[in-house]
C-alpha atoms as a PDB file:
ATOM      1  CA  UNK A   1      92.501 129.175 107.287  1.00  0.00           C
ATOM      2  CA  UNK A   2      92.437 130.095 110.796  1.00  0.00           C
ATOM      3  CA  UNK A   3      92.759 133.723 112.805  1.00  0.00           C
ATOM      4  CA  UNK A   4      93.613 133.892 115.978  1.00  0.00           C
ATOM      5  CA  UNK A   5      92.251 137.779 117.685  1.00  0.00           C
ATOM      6  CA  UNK A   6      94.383 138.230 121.187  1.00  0.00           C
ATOM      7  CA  UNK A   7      93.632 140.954 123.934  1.00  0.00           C
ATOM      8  CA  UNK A   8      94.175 141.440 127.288  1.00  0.00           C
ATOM      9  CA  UNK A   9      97.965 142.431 127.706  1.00  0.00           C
ATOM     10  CA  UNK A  10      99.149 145.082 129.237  1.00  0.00           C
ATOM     11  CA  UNK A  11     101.297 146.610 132.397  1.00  0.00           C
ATOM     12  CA  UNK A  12     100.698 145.698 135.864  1.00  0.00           C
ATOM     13  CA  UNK A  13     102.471 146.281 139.117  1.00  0.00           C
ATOM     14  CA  UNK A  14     104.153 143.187 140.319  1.00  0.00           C
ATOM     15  CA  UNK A  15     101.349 140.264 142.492  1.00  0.00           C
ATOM     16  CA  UNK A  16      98.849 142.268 139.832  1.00  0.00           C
ATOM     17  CA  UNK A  17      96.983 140.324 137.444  1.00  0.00           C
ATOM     18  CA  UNK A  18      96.017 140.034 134.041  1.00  0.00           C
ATOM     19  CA  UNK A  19      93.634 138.045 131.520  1.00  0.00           C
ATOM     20  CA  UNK A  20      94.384 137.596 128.371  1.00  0.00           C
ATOM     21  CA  UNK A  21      91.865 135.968 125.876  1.00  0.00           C
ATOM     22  CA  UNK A  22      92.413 134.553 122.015  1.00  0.00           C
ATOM     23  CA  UNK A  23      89.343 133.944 120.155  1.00  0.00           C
ATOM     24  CA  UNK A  24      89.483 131.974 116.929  1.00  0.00           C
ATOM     25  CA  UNK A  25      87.657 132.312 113.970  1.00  0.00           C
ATOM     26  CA  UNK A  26      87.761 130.263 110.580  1.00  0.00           C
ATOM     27  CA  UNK A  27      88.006 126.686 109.461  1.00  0.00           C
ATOM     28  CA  UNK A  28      88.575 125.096 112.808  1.00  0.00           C
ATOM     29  CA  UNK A  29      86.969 121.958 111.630  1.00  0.00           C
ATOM     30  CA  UNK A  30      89.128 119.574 114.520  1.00  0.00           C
ATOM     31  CA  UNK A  31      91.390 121.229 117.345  1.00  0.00           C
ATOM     32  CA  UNK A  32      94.169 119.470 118.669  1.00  0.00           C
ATOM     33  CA  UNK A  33      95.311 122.395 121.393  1.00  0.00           C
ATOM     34  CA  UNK A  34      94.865 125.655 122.324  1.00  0.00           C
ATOM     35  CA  UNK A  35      96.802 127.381 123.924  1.00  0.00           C
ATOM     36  CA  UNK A  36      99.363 129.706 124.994  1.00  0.00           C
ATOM     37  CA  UNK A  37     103.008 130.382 124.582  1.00  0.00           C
ATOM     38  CA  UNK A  38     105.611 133.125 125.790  1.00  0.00           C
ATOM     39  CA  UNK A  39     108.754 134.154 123.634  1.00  0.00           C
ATOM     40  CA  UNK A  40     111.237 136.709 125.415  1.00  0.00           C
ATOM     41  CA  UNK A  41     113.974 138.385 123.178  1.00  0.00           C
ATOM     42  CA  UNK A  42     116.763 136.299 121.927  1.00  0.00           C
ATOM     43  CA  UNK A  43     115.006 133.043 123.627  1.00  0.00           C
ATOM     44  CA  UNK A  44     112.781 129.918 122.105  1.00  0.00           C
ATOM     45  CA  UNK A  45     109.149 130.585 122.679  1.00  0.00           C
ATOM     46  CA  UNK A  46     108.018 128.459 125.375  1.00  0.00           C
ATOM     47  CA  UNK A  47     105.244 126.662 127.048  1.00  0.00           C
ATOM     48  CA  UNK A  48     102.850 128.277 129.196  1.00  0.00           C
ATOM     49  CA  UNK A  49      99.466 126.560 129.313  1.00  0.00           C
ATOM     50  CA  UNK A  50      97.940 124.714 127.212  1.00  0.00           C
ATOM     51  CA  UNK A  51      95.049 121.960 126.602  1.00  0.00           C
ATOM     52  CA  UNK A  52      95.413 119.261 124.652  1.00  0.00           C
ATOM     53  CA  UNK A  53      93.205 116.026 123.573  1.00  0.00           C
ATOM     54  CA  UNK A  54      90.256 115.973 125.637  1.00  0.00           C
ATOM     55  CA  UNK A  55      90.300 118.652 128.691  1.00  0.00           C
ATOM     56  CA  UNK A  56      93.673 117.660 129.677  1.00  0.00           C
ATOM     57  CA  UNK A  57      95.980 120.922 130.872  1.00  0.00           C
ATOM     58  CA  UNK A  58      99.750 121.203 130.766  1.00  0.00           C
ATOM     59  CA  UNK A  59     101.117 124.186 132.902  1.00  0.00           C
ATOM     60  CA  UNK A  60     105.131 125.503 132.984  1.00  0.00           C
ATOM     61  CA  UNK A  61     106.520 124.783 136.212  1.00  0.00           C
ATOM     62  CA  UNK A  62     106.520 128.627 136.720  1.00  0.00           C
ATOM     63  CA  UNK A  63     103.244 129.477 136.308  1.00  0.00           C
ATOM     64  CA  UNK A  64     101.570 126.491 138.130  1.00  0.00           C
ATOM     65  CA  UNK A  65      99.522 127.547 141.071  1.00  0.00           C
ATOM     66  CA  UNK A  66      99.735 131.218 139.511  1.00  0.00           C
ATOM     67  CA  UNK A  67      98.232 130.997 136.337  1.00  0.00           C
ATOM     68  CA  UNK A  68      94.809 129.426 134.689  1.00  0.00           C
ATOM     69  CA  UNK A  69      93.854 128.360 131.402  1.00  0.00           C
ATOM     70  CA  UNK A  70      90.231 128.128 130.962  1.00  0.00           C
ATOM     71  CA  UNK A  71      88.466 127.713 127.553  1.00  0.00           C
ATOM     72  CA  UNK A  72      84.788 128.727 126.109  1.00  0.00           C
ATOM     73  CA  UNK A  73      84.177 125.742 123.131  1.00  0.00           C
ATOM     74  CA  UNK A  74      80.972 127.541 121.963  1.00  0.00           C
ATOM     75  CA  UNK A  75      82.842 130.542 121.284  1.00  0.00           C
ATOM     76  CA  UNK A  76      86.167 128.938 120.451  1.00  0.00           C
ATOM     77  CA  UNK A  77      87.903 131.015 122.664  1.00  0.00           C
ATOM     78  CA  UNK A  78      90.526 130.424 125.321  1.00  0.00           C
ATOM     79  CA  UNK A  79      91.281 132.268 128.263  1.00  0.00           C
ATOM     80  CA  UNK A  80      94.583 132.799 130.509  1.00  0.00           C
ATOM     81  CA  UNK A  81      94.207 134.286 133.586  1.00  0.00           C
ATOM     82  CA  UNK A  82      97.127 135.371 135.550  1.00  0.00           C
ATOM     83  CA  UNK A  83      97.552 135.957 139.165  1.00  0.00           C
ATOM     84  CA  UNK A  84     100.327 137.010 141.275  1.00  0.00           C
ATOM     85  CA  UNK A  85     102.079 137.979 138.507  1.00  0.00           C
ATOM     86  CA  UNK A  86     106.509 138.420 138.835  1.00  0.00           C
ATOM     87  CA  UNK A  87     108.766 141.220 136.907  1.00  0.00           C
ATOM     88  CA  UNK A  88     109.957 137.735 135.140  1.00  0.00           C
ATOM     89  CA  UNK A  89     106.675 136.935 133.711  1.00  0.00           C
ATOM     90  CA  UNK A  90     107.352 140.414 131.461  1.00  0.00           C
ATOM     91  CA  UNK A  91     107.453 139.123 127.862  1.00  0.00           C
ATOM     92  CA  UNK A  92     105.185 138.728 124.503  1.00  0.00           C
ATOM     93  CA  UNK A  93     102.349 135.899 125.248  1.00  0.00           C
ATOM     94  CA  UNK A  94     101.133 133.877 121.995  1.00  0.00           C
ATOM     95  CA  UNK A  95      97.867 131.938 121.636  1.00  0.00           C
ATOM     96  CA  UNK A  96      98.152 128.865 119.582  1.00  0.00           C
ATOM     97  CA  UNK A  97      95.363 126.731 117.784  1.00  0.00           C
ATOM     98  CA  UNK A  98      96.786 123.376 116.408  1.00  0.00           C
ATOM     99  CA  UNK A  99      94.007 122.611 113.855  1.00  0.00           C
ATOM    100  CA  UNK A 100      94.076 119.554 111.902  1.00  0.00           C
ATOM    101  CA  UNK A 101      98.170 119.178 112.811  1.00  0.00           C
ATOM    102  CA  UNK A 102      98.548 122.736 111.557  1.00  0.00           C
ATOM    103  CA  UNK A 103      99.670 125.276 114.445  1.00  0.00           C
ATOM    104  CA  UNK A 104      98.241 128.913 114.081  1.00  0.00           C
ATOM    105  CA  UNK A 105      99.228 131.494 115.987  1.00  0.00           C
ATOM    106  CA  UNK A 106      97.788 135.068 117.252  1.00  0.00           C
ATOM    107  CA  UNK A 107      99.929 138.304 116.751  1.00  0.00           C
ATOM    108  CA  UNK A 108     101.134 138.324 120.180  1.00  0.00           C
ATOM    109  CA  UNK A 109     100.356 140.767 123.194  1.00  0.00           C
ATOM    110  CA  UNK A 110     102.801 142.202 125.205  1.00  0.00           C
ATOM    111  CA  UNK A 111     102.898 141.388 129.459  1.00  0.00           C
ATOM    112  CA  UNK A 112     104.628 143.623 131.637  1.00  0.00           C
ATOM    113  CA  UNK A 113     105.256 143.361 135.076  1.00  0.00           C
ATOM    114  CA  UNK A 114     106.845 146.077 136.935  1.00  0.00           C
ATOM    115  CA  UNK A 115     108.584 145.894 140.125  1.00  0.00           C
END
């Protein structure tokens, strides 16, 4: 089993920013990603950074040049930090772990941007 903790979310005035963090405890015996996700009402949770095999990073479209996705292995933690943040980025952001083909996911933390 893995747990995924989040923090970090919160409300921030619009070009604000915000870091949100996911540390993972359990039996993460071989990662596959990490990662995050966002999921707005009535929509399909999407993409929003992630790493996969190796140190290879895969940004949305919306968030690149906005957003970063940095990770601490020894801690087996990952990080997204978010810059310049847009009304549009309000939503509920997920952290994933993909363990051993299994995807685990944190209990979500809610990003709001006001205008």
């Amino acid at each position: 089993q893995v747990q995924l903790v989040e923090s970090g979310g919160g409300l921030v005035q619009a070009g604000g920013s915000l870091r949100l963090s996911c540390a993972a405890s359990g039996s993460l015996f071989i990662i596959n990603a990490m990662g995050w996700y966002r999921q707005a009402p009535g929509k399909q949770r999407e993409l929003v950074a992630t790493f996969s095999s190796g140190s290879s990073t895969n940004y949305a479209d919306s968030v690149k040049g906005r957003f970063t996705i940095s990770r601490d292995n020894a801690k087996n933690t990952v990080h997204l930090q978010m810059n310049s943040l847009k009304p549009e980025d309000t939503t509920v952001y997920y952290c994933n772990f993909r363990v051993m083909g299994f995807d685990y996911w944190g209990q979500g933390t809610q990003v709001t941007v006001s205008s």
